[in-house]
C-alpha atoms as a PDB file:
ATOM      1  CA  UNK A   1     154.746 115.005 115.905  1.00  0.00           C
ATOM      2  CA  UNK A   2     153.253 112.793 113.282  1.00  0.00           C
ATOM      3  CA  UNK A   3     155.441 108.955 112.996  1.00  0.00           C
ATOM      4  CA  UNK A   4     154.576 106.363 110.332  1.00  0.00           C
ATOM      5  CA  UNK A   5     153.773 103.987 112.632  1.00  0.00           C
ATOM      6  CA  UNK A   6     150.377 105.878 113.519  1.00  0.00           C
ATOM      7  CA  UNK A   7     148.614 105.019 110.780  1.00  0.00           C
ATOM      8  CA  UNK A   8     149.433 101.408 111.421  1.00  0.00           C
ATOM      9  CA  UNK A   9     148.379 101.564 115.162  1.00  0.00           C
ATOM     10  CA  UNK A  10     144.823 103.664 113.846  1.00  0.00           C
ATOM     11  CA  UNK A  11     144.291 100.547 111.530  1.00  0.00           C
ATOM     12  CA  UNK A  12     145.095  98.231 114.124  1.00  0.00           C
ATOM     13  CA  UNK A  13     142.592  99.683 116.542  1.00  0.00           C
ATOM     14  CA  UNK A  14     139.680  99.150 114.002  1.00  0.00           C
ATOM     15  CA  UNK A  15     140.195  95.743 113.003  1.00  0.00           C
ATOM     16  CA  UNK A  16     140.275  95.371 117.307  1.00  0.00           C
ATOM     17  CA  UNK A  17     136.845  96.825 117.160  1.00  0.00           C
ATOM     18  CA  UNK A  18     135.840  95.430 114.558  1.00  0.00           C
ATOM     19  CA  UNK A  19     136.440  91.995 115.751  1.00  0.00           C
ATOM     20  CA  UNK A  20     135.085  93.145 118.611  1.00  0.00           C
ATOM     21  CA  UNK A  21     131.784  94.117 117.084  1.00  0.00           C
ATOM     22  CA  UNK A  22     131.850  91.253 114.670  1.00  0.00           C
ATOM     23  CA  UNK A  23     132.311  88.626 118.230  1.00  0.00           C
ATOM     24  CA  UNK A  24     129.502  90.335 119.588  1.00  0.00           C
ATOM     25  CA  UNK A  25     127.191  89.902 116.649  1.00  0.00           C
ATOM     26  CA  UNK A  26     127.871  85.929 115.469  1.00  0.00           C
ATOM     27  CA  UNK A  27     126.978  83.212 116.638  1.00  0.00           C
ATOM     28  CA  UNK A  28     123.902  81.031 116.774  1.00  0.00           C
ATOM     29  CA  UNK A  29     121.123  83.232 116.021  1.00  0.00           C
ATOM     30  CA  UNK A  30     117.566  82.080 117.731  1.00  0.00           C
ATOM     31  CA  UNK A  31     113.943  81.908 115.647  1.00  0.00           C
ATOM     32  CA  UNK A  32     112.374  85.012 115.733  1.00  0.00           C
ATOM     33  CA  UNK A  33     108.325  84.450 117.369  1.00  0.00           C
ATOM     34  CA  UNK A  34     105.907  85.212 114.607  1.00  0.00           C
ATOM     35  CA  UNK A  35     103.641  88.215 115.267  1.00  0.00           C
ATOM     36  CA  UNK A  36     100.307  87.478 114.324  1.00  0.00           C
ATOM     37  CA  UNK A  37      96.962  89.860 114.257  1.00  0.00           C
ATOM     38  CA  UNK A  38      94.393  89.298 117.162  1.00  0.00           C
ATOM     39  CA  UNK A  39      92.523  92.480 117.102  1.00  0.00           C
ATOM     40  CA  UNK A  40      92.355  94.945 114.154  1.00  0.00           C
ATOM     41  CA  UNK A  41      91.288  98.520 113.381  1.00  0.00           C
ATOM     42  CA  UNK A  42      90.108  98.512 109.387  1.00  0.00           C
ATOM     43  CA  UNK A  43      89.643 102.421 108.706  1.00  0.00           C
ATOM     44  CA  UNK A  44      86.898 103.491 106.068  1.00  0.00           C
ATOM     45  CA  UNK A  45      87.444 106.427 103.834  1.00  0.00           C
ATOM     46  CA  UNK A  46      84.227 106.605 101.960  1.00  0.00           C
ATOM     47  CA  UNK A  47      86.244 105.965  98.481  1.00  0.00           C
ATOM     48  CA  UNK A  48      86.480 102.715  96.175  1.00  0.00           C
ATOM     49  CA  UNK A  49      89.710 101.155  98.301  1.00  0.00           C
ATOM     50  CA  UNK A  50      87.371 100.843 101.215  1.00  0.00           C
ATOM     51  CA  UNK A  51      86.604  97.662  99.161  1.00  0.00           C
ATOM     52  CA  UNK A  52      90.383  96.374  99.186  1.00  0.00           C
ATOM     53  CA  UNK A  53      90.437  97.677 102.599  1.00  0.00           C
ATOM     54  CA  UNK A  54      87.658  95.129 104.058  1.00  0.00           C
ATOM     55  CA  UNK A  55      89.212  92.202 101.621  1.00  0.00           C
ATOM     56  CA  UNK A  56      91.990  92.455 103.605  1.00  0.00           C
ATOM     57  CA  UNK A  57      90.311  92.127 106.779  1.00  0.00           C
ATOM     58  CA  UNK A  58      88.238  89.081 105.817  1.00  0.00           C
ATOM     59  CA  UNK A  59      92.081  87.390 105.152  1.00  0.00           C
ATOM     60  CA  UNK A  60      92.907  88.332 108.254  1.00  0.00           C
ATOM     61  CA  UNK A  61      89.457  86.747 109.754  1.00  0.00           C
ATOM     62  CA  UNK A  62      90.077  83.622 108.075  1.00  0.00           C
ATOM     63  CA  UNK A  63      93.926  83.540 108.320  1.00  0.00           C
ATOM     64  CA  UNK A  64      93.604  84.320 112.211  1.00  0.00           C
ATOM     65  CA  UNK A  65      90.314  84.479 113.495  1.00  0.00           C
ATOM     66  CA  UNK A  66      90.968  87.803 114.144  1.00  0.00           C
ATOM     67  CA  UNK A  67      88.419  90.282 115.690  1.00  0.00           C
ATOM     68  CA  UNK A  68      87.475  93.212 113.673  1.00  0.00           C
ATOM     69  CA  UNK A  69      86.741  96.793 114.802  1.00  0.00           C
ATOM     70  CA  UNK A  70      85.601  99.375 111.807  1.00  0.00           C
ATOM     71  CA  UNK A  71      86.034 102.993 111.827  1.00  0.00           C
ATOM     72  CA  UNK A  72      84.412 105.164 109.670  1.00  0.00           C
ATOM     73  CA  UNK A  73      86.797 107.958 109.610  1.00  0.00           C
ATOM     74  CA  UNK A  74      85.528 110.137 106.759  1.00  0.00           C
ATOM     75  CA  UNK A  75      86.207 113.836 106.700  1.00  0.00           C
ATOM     76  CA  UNK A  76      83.575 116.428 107.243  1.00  0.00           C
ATOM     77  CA  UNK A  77      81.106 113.231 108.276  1.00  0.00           C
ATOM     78  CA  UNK A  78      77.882 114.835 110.073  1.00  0.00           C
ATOM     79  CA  UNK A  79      74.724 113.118 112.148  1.00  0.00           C
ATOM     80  CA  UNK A  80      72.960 113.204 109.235  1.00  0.00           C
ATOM     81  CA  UNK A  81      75.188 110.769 106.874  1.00  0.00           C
ATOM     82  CA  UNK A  82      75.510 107.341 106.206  1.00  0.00           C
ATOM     83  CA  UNK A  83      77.779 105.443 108.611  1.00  0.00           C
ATOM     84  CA  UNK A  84      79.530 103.184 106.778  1.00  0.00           C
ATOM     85  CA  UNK A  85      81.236 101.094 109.408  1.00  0.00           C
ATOM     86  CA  UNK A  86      77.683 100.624 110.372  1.00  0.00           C
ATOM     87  CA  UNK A  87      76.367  99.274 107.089  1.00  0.00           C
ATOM     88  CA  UNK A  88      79.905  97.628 105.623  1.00  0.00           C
ATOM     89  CA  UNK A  89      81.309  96.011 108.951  1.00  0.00           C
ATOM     90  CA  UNK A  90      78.722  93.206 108.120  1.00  0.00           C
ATOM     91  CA  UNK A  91      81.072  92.061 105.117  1.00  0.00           C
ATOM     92  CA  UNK A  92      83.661  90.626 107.264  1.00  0.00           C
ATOM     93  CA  UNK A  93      82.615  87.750 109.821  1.00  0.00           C
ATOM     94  CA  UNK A  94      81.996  89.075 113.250  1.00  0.00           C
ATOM     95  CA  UNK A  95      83.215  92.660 112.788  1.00  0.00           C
ATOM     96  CA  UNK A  96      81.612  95.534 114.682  1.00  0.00           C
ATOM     97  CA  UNK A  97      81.637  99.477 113.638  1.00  0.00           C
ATOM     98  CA  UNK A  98      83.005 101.526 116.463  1.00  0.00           C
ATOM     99  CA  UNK A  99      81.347 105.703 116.807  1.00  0.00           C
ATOM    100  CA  UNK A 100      83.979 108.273 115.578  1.00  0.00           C
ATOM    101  CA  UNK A 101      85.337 110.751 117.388  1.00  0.00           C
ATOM    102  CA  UNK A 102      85.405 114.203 116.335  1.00  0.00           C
ATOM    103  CA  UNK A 103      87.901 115.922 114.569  1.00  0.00           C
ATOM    104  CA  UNK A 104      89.905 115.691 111.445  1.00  0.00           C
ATOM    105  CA  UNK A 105      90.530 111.858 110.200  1.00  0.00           C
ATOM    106  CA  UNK A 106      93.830 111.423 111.552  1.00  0.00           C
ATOM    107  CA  UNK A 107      92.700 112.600 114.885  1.00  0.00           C
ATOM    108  CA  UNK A 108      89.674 110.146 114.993  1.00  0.00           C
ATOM    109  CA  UNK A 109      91.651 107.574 113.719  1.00  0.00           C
ATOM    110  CA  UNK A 110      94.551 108.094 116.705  1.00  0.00           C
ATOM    111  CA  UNK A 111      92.012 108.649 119.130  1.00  0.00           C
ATOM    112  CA  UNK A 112      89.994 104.954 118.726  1.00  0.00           C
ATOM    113  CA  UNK A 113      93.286 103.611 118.684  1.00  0.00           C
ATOM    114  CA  UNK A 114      94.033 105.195 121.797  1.00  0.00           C
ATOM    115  CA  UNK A 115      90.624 104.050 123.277  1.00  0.00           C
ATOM    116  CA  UNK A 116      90.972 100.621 121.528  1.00  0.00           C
ATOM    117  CA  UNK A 117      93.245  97.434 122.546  1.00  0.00           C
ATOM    118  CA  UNK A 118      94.322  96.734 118.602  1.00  0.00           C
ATOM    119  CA  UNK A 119      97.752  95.655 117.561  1.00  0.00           C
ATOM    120  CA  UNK A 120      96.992  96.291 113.722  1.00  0.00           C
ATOM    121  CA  UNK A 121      95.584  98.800 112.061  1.00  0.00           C
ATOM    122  CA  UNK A 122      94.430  99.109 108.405  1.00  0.00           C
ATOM    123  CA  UNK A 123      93.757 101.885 106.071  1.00  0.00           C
ATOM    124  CA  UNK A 124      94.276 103.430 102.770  1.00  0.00           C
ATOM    125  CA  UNK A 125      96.578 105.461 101.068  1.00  0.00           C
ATOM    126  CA  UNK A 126      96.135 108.402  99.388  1.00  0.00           C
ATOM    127  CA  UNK A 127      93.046 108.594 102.344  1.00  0.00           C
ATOM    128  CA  UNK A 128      89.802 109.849 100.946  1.00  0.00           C
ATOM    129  CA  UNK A 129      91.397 110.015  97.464  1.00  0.00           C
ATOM    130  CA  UNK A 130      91.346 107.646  94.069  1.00  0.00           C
ATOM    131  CA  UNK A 131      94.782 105.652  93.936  1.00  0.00           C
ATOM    132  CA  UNK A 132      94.920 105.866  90.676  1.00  0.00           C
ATOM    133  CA  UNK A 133      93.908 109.439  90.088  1.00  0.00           C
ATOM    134  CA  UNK A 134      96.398 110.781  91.984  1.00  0.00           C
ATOM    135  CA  UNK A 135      99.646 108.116  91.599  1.00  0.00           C
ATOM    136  CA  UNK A 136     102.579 108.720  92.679  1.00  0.00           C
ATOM    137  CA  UNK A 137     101.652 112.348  94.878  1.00  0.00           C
ATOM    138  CA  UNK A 138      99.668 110.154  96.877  1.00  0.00           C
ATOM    139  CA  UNK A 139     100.637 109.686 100.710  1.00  0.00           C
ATOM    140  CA  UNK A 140      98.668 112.998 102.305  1.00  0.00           C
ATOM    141  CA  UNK A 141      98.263 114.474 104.925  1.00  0.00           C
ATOM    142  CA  UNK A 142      96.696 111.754 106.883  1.00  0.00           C
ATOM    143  CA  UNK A 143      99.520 109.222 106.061  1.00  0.00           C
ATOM    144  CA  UNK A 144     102.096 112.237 107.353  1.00  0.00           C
ATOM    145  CA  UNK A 145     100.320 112.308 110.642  1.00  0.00           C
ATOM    146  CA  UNK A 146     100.505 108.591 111.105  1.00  0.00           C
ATOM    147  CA  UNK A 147     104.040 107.858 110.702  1.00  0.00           C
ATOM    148  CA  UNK A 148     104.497 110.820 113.109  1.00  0.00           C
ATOM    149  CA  UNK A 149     102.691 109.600 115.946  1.00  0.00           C
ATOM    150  CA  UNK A 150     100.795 105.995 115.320  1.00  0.00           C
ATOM    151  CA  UNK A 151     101.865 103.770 117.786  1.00  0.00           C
ATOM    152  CA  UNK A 152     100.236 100.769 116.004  1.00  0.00           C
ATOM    153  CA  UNK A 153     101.724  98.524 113.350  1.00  0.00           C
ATOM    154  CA  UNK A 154      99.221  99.653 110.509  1.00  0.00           C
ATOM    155  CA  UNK A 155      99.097  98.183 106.424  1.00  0.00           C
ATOM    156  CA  UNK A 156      98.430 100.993 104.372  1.00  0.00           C
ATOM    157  CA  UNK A 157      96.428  99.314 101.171  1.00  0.00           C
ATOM    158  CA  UNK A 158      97.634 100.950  98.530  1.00  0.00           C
ATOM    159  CA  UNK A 159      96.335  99.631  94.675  1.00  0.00           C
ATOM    160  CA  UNK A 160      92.994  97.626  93.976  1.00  0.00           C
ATOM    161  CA  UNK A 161      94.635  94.572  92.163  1.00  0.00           C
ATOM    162  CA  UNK A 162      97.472  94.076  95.163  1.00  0.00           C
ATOM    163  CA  UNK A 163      95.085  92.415  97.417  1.00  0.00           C
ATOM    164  CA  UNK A 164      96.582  91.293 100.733  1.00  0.00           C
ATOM    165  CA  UNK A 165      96.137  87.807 100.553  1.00  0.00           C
ATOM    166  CA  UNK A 166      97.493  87.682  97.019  1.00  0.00           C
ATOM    167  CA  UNK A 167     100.685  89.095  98.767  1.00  0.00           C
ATOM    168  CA  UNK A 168     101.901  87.502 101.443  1.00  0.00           C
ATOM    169  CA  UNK A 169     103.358  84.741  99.290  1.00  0.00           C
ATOM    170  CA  UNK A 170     106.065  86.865  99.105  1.00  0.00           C
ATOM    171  CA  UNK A 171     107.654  89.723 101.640  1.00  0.00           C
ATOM    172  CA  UNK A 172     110.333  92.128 101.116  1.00  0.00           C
ATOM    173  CA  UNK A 173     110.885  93.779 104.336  1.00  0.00           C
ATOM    174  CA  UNK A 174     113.090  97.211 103.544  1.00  0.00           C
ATOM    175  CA  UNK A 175     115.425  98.436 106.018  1.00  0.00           C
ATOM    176  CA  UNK A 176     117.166 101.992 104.825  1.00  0.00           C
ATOM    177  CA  UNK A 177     119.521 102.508 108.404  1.00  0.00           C
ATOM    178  CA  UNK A 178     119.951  99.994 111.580  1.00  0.00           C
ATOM    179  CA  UNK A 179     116.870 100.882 114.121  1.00  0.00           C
ATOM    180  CA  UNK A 180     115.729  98.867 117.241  1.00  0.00           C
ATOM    181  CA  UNK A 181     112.302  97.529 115.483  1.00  0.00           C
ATOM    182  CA  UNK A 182     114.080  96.024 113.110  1.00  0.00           C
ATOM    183  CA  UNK A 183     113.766  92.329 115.005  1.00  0.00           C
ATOM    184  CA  UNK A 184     110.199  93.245 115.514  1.00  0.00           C
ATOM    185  CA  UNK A 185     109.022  94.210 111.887  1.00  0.00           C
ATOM    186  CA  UNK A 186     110.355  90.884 110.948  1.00  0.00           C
ATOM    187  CA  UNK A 187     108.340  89.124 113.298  1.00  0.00           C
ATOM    188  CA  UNK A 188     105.711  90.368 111.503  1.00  0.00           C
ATOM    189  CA  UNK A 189     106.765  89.538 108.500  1.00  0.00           C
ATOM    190  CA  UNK A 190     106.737  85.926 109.471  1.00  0.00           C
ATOM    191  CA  UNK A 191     103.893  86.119 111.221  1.00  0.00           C
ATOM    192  CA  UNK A 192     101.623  87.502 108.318  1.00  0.00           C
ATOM    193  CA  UNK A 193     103.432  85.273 105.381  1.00  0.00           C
ATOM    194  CA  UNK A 194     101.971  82.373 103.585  1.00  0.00           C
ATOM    195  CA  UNK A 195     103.075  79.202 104.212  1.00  0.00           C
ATOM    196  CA  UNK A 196     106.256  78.170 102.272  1.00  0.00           C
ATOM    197  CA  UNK A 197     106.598  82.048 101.402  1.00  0.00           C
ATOM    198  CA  UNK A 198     109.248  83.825 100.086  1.00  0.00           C
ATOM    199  CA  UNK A 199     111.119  86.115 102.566  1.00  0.00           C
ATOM    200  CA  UNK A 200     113.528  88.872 101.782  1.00  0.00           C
ATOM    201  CA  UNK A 201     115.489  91.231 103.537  1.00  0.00           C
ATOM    202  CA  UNK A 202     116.561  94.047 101.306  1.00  0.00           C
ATOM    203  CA  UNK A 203     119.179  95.755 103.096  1.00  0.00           C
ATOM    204  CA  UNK A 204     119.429  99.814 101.078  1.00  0.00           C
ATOM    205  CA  UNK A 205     122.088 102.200 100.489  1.00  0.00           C
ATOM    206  CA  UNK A 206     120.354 105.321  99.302  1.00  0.00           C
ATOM    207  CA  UNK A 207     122.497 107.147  96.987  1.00  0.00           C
ATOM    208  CA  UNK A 208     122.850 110.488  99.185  1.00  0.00           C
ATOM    209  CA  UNK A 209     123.173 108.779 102.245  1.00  0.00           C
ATOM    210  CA  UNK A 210     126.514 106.817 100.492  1.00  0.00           C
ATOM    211  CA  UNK A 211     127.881 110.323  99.238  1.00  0.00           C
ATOM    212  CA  UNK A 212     127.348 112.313 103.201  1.00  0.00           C
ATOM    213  CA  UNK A 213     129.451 109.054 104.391  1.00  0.00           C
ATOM    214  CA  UNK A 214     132.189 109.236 101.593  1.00  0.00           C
ATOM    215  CA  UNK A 215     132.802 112.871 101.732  1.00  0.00           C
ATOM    216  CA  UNK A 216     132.927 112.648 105.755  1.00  0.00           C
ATOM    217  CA  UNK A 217     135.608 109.583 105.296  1.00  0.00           C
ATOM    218  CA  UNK A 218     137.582 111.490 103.255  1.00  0.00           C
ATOM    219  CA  UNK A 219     137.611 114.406 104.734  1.00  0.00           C
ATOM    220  CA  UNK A 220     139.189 112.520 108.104  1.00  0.00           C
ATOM    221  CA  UNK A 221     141.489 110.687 106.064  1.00  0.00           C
ATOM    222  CA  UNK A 222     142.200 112.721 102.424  1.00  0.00           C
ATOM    223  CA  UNK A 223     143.930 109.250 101.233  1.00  0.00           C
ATOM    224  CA  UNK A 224     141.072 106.571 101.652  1.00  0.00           C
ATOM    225  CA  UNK A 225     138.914 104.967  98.959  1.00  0.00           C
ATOM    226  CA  UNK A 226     135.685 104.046  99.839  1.00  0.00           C
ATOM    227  CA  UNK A 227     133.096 102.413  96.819  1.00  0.00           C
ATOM    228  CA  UNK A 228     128.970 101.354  97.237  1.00  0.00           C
ATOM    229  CA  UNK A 229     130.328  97.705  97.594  1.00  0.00           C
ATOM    230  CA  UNK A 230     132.556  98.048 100.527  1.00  0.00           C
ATOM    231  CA  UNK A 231     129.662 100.118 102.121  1.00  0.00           C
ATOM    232  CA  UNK A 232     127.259  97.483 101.265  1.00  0.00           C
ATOM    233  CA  UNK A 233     129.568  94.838 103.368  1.00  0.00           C
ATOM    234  CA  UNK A 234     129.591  97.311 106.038  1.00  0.00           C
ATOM    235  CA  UNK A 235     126.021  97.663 105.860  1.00  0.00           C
ATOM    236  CA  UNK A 236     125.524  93.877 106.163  1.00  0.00           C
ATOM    237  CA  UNK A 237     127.885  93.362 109.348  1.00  0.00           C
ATOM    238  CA  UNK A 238     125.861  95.743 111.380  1.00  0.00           C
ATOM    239  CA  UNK A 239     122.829  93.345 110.257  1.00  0.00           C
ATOM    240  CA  UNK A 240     124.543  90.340 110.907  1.00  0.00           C
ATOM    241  CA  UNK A 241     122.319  89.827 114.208  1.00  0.00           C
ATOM    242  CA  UNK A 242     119.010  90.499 111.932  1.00  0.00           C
ATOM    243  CA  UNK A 243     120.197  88.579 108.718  1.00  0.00           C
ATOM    244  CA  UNK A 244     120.960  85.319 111.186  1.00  0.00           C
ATOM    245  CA  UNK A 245     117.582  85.603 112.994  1.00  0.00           C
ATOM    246  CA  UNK A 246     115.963  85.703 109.944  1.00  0.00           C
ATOM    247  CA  UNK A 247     117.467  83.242 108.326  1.00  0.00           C
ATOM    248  CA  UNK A 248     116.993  80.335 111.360  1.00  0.00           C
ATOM    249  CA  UNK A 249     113.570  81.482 111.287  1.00  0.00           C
ATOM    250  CA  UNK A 250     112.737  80.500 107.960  1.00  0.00           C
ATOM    251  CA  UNK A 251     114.385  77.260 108.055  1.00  0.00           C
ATOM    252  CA  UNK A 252     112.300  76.685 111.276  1.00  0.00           C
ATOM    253  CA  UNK A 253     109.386  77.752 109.437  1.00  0.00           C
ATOM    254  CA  UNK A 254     109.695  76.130 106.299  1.00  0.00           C
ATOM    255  CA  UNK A 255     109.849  79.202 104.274  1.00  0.00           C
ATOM    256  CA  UNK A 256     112.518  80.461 101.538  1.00  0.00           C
ATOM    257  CA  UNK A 257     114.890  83.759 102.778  1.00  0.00           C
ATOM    258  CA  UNK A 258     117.419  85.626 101.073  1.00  0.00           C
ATOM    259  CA  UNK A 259     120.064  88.944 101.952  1.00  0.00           C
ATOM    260  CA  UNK A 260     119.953  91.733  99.372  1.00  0.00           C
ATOM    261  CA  UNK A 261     122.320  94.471  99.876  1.00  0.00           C
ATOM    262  CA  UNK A 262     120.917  96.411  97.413  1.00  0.00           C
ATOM    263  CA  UNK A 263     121.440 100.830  95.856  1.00  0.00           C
ATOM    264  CA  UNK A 264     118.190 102.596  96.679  1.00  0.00           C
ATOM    265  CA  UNK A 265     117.705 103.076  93.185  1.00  0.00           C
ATOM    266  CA  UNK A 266     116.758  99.464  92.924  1.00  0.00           C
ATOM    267  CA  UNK A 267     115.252  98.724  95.766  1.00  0.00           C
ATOM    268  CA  UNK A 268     111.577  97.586  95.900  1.00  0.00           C
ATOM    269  CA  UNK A 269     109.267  99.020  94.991  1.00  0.00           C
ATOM    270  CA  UNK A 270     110.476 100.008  91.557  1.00  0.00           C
ATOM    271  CA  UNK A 271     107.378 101.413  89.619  1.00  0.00           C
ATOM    272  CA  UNK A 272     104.254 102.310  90.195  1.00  0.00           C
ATOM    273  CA  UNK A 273     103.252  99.608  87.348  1.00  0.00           C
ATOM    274  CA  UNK A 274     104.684  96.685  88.743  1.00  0.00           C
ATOM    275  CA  UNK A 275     102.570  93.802  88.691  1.00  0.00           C
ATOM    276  CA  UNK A 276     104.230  91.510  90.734  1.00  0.00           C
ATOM    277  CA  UNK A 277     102.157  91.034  94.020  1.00  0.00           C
ATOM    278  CA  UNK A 278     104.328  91.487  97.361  1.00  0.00           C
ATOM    279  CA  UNK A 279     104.046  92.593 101.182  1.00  0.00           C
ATOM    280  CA  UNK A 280     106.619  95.564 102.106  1.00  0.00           C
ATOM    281  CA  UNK A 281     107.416  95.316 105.588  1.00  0.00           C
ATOM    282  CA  UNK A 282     108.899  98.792 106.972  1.00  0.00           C
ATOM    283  CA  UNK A 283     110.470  99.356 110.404  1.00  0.00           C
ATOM    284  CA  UNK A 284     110.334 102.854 111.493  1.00  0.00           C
ATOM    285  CA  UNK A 285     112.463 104.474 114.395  1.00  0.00           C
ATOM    286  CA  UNK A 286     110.612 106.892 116.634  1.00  0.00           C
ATOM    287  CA  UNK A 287     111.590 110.490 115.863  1.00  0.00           C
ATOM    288  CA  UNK A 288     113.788 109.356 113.144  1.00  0.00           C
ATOM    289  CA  UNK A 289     112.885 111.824 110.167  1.00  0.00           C
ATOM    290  CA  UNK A 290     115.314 110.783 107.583  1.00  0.00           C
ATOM    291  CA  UNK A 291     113.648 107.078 108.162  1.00  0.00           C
ATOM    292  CA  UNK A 292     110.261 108.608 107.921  1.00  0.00           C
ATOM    293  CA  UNK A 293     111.163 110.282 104.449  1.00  0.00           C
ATOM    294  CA  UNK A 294     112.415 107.241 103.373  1.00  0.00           C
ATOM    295  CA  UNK A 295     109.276 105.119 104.654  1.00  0.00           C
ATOM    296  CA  UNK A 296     107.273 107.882 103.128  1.00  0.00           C
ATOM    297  CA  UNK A 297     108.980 107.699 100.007  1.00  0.00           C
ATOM    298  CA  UNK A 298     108.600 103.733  99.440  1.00  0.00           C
ATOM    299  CA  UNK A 299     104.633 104.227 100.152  1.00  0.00           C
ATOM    300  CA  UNK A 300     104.909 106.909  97.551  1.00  0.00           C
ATOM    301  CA  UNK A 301     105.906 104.842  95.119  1.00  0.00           C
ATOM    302  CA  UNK A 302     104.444 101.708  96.184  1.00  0.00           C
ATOM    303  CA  UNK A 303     101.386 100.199  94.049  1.00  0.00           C
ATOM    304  CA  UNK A 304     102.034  97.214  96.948  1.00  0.00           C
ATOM    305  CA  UNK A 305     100.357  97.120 100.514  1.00  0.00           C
ATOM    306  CA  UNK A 306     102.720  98.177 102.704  1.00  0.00           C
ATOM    307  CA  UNK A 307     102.775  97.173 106.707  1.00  0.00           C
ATOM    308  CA  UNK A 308     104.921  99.636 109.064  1.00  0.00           C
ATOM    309  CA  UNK A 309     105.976  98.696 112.009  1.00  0.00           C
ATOM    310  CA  UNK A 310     106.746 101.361 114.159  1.00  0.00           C
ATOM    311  CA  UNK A 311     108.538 102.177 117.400  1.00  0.00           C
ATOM    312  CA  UNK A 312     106.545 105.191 118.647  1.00  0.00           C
ATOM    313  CA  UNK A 313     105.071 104.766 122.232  1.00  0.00           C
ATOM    314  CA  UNK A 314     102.003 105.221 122.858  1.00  0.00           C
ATOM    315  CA  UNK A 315     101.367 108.434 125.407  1.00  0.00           C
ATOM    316  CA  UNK A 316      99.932 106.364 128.228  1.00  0.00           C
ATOM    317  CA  UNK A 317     101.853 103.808 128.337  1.00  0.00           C
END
């Protein structure tokens, strides 16, 4: 039989756990180690990005001294052509093409990476398309096979004029649900920003996510009120560990960092016209499909470079 003092005790338990959760979480959060580049895979797709493409890999040369592997990865490529890793890997200092494997592009991209010791891969997006003929339908097929099963941080370049060492001044790394690369795409994020950059961590609450949630809540309890703000506090307590880390990091650093709890609606990127230049940093959950929609969806609409860090294994490891 149903008392009036249940509800009291069911409050009581989650402000235990809660407390619980939040003594778990707090307390003095230690510097995240920058990730930085040391060997990179810069994919070729025979269209006008590949010249954004190798830009970016000459700032990573000089940034890091990184070494520099180039794939040629065109579609439908025979004996006969031109390889262009061959005759283009001589624009950035000390790179060196690498043969292609047969197969479709995806599959010769996975398999050098497979063959190859890199821990960052870059290529473009749409793949073997013009950005700006195709806009906003632009991810493909080859960027649908990667965030399936790439194992390898990768920056997809995205428009001509967002050059990669133009953007690294300032980072928004985009995190749409708590998953366990979280800690590591920030890393990155610190590893690959400018000195004295700007660093933000845009915490999202996409619209439909918010309304599965509220209807859920108030179908257990009829009675309770639940708004976007209160879900956006929530939000930030589970990434109290990530927000701290971040935040000693670049005060270590010397860099600038700010929270945004921020609607999905609003969340970077916003247009496809934006001419601010910016990193997105993206951590992706292995076999996590709404996060690869959602990843999908910011690259979609992203005239930014965009580096995903994901937590696939790799199948020999």
């Amino acid at each position: 039989m149903s008392t009036g003092s249940e509800p009291n005790e069911l409050d009581r338990e989650v402000d235990a756990s809660m407390r619980i959760f939040e003594k778990a979480q707090v307390g003095s959060a230690a510097s995240l180690t920058p990730i930085k580049p040391s060997r990179i895979l810069v994919v070729l797709d025979g269209s006008s990005q590949d010249d954004n493409t190798l830009a970016s890999a000459t700032f990573l040369r000089e940034q890091f001294n990184t070494e520099t592997l180039v794939l040629d990865a065109r579609d439908g490529k025979t004996e006969q052509d031109e390889d262009l890793a061959a005759t283009r890997a001589t624009e950035v200092s000390g790179a060196r093409p690498i043969q292609r494997q047969d197969g479709d592009s995806y599959d010769a991209i996975l398999a050098a990476l497979k063959e190859l010791s890199v821990d960052l891969l870059i290529l473009p997006s749409p793949f073997g398309r013009s950005f700006e003929n195709i806009g906003t339908d632009s991810a493909g097929t080859v960027m649908d096979v990667m965030l399936s099963r790439c194992p390898t941080p990768m920056i997809v370049m995205r428009r001509d004029d967002q050059q990669l060492r133009d953007c690294v001044q300032h980072i928004e790394m985009v995190v749409g649900s708590e998953c366990e690369v979280e800690a590591r795409a920030a890393a990155w994020s610190f590893g690959l920003a400018a000195e004295s950059a700007n660093v933000t961590l845009n915490l999202v609450l996409e619209k439909e996510q918010f309304e599965n949630i509220r209807s859920i809540i108030e179908a257990i309890q009829p009675e309770a009120q639940i708004d976007a703000e209160q879900f956006s506090a929530a939000l930030t307590k589970t990434h109290h560990a990530l927000h701290g880390a971040m935040a000693k990091t670049a005060s270590t650093l010397g860099m600038n960092y700010e929270l945004h709890p921020i609607a999905g609606e609003v969340a970077p990127p916003n247009s496809l016209d934006e001419s601010k230049r910016l990193l997105l940093v993206l951590p992706l959950e292995v076999d996590d499909r709404f996060g690869q929609g959602f990843v999908q969806d910011r690259i979609r609409r992203s005239p930014h470079p965009v580096l995903i860090v994901s937590g696939h294994v790799p199948e020999n490891s």
